[in-house]
N, C-alpha and C. Protein backbone atom coordinates (compact mmCIF):
# COMPACT_ATOMS: atom_id res chain seq x y z
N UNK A 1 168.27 -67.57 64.84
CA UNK A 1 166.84 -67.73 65.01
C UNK A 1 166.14 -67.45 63.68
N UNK A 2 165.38 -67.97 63.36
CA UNK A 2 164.53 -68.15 61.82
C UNK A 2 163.68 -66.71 61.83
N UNK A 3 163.76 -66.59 60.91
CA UNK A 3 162.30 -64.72 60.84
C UNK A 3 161.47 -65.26 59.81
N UNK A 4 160.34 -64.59 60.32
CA UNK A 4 159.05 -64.90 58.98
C UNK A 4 158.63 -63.81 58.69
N UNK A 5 158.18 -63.92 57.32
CA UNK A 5 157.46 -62.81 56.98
C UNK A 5 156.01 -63.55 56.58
N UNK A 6 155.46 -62.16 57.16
CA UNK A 6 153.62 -62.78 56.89
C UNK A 6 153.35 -61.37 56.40
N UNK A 7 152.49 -62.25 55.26
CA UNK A 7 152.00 -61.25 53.77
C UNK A 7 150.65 -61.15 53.44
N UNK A 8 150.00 -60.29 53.91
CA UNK A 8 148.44 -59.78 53.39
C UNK A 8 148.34 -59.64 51.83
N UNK A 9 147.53 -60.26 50.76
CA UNK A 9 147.68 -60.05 49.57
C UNK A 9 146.34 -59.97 49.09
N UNK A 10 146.01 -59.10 48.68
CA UNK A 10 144.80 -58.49 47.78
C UNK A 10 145.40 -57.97 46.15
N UNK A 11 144.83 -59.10 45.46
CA UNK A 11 145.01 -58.69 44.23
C UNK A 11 143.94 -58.03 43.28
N UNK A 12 144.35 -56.86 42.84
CA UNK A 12 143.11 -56.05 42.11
C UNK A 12 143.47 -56.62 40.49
N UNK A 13 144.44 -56.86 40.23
CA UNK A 13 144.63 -57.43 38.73
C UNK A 13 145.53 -58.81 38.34
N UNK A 14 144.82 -60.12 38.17
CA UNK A 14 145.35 -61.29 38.71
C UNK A 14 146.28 -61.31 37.16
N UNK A 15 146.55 -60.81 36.68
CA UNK A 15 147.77 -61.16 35.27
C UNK A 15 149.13 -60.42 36.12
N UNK A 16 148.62 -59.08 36.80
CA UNK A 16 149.97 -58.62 37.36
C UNK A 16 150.41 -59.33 38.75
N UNK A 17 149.18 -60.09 39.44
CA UNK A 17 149.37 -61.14 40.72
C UNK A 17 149.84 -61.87 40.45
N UNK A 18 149.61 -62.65 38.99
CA UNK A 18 151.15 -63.90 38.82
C UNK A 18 152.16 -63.70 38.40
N UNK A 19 152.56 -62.23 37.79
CA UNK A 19 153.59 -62.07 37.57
C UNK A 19 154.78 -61.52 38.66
N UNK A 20 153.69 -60.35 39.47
CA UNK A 20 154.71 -60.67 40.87
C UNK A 20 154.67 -61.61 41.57
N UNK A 21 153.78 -62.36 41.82
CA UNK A 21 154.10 -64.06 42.56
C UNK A 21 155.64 -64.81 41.94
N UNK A 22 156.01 -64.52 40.54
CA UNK A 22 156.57 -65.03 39.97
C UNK A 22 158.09 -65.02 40.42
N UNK A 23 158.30 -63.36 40.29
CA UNK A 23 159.57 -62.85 40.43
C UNK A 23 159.40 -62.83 42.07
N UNK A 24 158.59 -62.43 43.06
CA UNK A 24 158.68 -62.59 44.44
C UNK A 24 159.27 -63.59 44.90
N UNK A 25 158.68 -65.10 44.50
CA UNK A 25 159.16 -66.17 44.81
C UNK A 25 160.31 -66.58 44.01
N UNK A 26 160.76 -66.44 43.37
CA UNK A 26 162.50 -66.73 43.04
C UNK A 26 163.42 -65.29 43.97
N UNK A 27 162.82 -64.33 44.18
CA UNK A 27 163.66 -63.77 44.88
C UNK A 27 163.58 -63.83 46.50
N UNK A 28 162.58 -64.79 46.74
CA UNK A 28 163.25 -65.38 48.22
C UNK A 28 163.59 -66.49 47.89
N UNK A 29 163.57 -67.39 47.12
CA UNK A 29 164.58 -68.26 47.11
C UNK A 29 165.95 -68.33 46.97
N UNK A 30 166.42 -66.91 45.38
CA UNK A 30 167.86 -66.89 45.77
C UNK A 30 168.55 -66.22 46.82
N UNK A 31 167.82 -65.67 48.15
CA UNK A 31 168.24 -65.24 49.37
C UNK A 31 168.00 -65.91 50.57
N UNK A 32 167.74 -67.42 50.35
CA UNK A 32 167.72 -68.43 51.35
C UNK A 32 166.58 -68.64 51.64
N UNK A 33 165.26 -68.18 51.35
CA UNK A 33 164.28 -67.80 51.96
C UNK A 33 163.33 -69.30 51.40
N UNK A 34 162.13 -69.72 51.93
CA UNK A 34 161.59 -70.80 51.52
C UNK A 34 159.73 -70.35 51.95
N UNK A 35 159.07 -70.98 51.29
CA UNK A 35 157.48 -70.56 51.25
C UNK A 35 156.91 -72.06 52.22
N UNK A 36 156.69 -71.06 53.32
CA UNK A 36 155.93 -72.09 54.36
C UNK A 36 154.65 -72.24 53.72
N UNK A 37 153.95 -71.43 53.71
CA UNK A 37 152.25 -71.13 53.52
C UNK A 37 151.70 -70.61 52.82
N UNK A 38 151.10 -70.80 51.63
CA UNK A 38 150.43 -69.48 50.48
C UNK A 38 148.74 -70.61 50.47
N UNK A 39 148.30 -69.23 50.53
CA UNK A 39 146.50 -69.42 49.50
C UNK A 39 145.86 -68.48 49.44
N UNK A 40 144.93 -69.01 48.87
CA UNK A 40 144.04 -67.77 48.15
C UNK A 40 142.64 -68.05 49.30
N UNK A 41 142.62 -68.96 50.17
CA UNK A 41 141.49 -68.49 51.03
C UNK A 41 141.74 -68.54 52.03
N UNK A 42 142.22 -67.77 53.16
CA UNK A 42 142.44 -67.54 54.73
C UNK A 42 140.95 -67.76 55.17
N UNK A 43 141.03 -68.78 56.34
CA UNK A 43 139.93 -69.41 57.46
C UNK A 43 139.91 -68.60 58.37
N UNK A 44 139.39 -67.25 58.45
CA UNK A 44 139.65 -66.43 59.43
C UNK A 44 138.79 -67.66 60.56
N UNK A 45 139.22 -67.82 62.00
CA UNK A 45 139.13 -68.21 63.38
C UNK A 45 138.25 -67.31 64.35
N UNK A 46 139.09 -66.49 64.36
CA UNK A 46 138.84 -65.10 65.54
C UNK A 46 139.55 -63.51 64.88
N UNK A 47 138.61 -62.94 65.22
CA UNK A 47 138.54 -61.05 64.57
C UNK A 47 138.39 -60.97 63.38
N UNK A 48 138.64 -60.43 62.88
CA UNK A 48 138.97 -59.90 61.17
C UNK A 48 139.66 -60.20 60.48
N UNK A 49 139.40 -60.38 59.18
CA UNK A 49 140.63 -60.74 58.07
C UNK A 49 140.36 -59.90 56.77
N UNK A 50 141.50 -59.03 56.44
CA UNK A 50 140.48 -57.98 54.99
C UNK A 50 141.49 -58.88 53.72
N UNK A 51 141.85 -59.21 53.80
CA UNK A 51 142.73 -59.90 52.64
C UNK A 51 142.31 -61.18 52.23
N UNK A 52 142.27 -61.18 50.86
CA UNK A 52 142.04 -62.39 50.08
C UNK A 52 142.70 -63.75 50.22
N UNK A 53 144.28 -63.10 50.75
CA UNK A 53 145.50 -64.64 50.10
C UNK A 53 146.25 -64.20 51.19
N UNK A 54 147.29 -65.05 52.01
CA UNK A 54 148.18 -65.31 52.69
C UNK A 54 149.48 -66.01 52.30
N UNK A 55 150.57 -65.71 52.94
CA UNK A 55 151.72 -65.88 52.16
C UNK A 55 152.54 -66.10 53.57
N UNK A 56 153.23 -67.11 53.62
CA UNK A 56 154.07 -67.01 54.88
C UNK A 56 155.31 -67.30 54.67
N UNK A 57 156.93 -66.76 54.54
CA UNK A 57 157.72 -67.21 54.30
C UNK A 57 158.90 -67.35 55.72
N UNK A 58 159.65 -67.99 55.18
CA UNK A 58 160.74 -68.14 56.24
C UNK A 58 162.12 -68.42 55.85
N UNK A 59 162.87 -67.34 56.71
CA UNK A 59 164.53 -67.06 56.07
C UNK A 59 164.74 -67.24 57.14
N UNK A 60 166.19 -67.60 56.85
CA UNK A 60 167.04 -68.19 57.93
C UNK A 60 167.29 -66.75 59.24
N UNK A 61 167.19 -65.77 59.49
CA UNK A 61 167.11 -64.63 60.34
C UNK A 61 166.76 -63.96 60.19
N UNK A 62 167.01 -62.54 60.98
CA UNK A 62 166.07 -61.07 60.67
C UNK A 62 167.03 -60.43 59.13
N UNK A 63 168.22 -61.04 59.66
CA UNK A 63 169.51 -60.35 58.57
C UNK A 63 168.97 -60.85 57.04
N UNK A 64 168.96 -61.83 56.98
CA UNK A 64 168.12 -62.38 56.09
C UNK A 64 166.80 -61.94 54.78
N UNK A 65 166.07 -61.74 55.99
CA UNK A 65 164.59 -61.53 55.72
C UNK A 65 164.92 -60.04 55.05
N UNK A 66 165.44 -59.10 55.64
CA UNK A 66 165.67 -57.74 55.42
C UNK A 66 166.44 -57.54 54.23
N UNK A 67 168.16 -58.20 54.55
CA UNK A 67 168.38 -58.16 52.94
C UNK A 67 167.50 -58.61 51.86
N UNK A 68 166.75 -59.34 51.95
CA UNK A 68 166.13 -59.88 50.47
C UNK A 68 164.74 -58.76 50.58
N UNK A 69 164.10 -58.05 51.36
CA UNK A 69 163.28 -57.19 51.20
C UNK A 69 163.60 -56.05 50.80
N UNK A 70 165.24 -55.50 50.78
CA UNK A 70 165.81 -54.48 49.99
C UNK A 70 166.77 -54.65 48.68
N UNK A 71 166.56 -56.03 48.38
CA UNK A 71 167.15 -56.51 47.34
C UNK A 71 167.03 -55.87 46.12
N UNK A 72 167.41 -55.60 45.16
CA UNK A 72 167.47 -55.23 43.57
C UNK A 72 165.95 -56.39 43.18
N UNK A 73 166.01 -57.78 43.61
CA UNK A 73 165.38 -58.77 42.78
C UNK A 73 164.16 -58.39 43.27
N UNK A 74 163.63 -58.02 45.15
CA UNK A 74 162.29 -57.63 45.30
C UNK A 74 162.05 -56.50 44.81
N UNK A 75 163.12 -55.35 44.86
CA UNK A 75 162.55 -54.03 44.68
C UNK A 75 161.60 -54.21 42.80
N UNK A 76 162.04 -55.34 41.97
CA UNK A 76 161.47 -55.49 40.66
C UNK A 76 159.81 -55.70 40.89
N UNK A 77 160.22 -56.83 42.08
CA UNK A 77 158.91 -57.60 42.07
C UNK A 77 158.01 -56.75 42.44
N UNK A 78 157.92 -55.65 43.52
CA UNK A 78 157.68 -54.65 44.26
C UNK A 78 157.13 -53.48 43.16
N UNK A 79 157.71 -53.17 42.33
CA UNK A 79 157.50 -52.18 40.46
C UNK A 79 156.28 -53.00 40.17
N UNK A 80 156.16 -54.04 39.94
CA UNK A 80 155.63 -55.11 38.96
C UNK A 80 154.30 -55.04 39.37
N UNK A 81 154.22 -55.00 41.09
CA UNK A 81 152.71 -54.94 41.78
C UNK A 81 151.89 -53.43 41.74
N UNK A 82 152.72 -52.48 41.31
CA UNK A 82 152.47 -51.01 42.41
C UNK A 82 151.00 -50.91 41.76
N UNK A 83 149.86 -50.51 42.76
CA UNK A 83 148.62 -50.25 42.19
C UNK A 83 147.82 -51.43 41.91
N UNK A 84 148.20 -52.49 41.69
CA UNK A 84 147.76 -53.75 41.10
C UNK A 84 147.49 -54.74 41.73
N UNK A 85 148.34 -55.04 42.91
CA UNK A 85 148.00 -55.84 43.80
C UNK A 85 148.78 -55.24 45.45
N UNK A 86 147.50 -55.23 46.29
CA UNK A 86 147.51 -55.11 47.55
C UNK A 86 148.58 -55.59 49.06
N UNK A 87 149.95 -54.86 49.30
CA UNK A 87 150.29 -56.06 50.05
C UNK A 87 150.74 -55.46 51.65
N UNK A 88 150.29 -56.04 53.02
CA UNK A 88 150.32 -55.76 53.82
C UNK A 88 151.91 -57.06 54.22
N UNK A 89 152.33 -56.33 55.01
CA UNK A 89 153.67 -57.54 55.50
C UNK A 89 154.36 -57.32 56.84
N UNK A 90 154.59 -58.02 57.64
CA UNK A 90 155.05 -57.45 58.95
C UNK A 90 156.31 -58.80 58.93
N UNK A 91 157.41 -58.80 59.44
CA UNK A 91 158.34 -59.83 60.13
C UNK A 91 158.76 -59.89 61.17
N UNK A 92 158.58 -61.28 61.69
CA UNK A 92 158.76 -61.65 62.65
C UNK A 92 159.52 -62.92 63.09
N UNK A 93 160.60 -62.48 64.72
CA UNK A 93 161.49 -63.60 64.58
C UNK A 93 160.73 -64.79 65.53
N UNK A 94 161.06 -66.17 64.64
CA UNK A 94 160.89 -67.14 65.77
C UNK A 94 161.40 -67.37 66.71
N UNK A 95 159.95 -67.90 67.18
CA UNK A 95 160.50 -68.48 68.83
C UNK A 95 161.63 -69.63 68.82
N UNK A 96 161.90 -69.58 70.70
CA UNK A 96 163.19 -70.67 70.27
C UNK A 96 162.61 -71.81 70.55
N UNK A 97 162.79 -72.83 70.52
CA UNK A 97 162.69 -74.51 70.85
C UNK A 97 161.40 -74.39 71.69
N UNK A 98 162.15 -73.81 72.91
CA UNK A 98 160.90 -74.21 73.98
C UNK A 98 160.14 -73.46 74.07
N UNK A 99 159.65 -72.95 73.16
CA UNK A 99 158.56 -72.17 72.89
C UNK A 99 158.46 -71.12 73.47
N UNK A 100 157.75 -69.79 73.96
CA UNK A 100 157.61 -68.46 73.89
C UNK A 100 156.83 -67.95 75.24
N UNK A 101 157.30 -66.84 76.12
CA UNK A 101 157.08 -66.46 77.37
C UNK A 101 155.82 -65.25 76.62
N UNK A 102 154.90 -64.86 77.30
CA UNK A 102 154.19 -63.47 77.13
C UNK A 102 154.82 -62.70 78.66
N UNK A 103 155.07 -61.42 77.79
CA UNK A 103 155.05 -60.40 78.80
C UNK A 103 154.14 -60.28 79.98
N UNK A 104 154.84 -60.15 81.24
CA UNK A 104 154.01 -60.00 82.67
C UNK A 104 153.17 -58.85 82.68
């Protein structure tokens, strides 16, 4: 089953925002991982939104998603931001085919 990670991004200093954008995104790529969704303006719909930019990626599982979030290559990218840019992140696995039950 596919896992995503969805990424709250507030950048306080945009020279150190492209440089972790930089190394972030080659280090989900060399861990299978691929960039569904990025921008710099979220359409909030309904409730709240405190973040500037959205980021949505997707690895092939939870096994996946996790190794490359304790990787050597993120833990760089992860240095590169500290203080500098803002990042909220939660993962989550997809649904299957026929789409998704809510709890009774």
């Amino acid at each position: 089953m596919p896992a995503y990670g969805i990424v709250n991004v507030d950048v306080l200093d945009e020279e150190a925002g492209l440089a972790y954008a930089s190394v972030a995104q080659r280090s989900v790529l060399s861990h299978g991982g691929r960039c569904l969704a990025a921008g710099p303006t979220p359409e909030p719909v309904e409730g709240t939104w405190d973040s500037s930019r959205v980021v949505v990626i997707e690895f092939p599982d939870m096994d996946h998603i996790r190794e490359w979030y304790d990787s050597p290559d993120y833990r760089r990218a992860r240095r590169i931001r500290e203080g500098k840019v803002r990042v909220g992140m939660l993962f989550v696995e997809g649904a299957p085919p026929e789409g998704f039950a809510l709890p009774a």
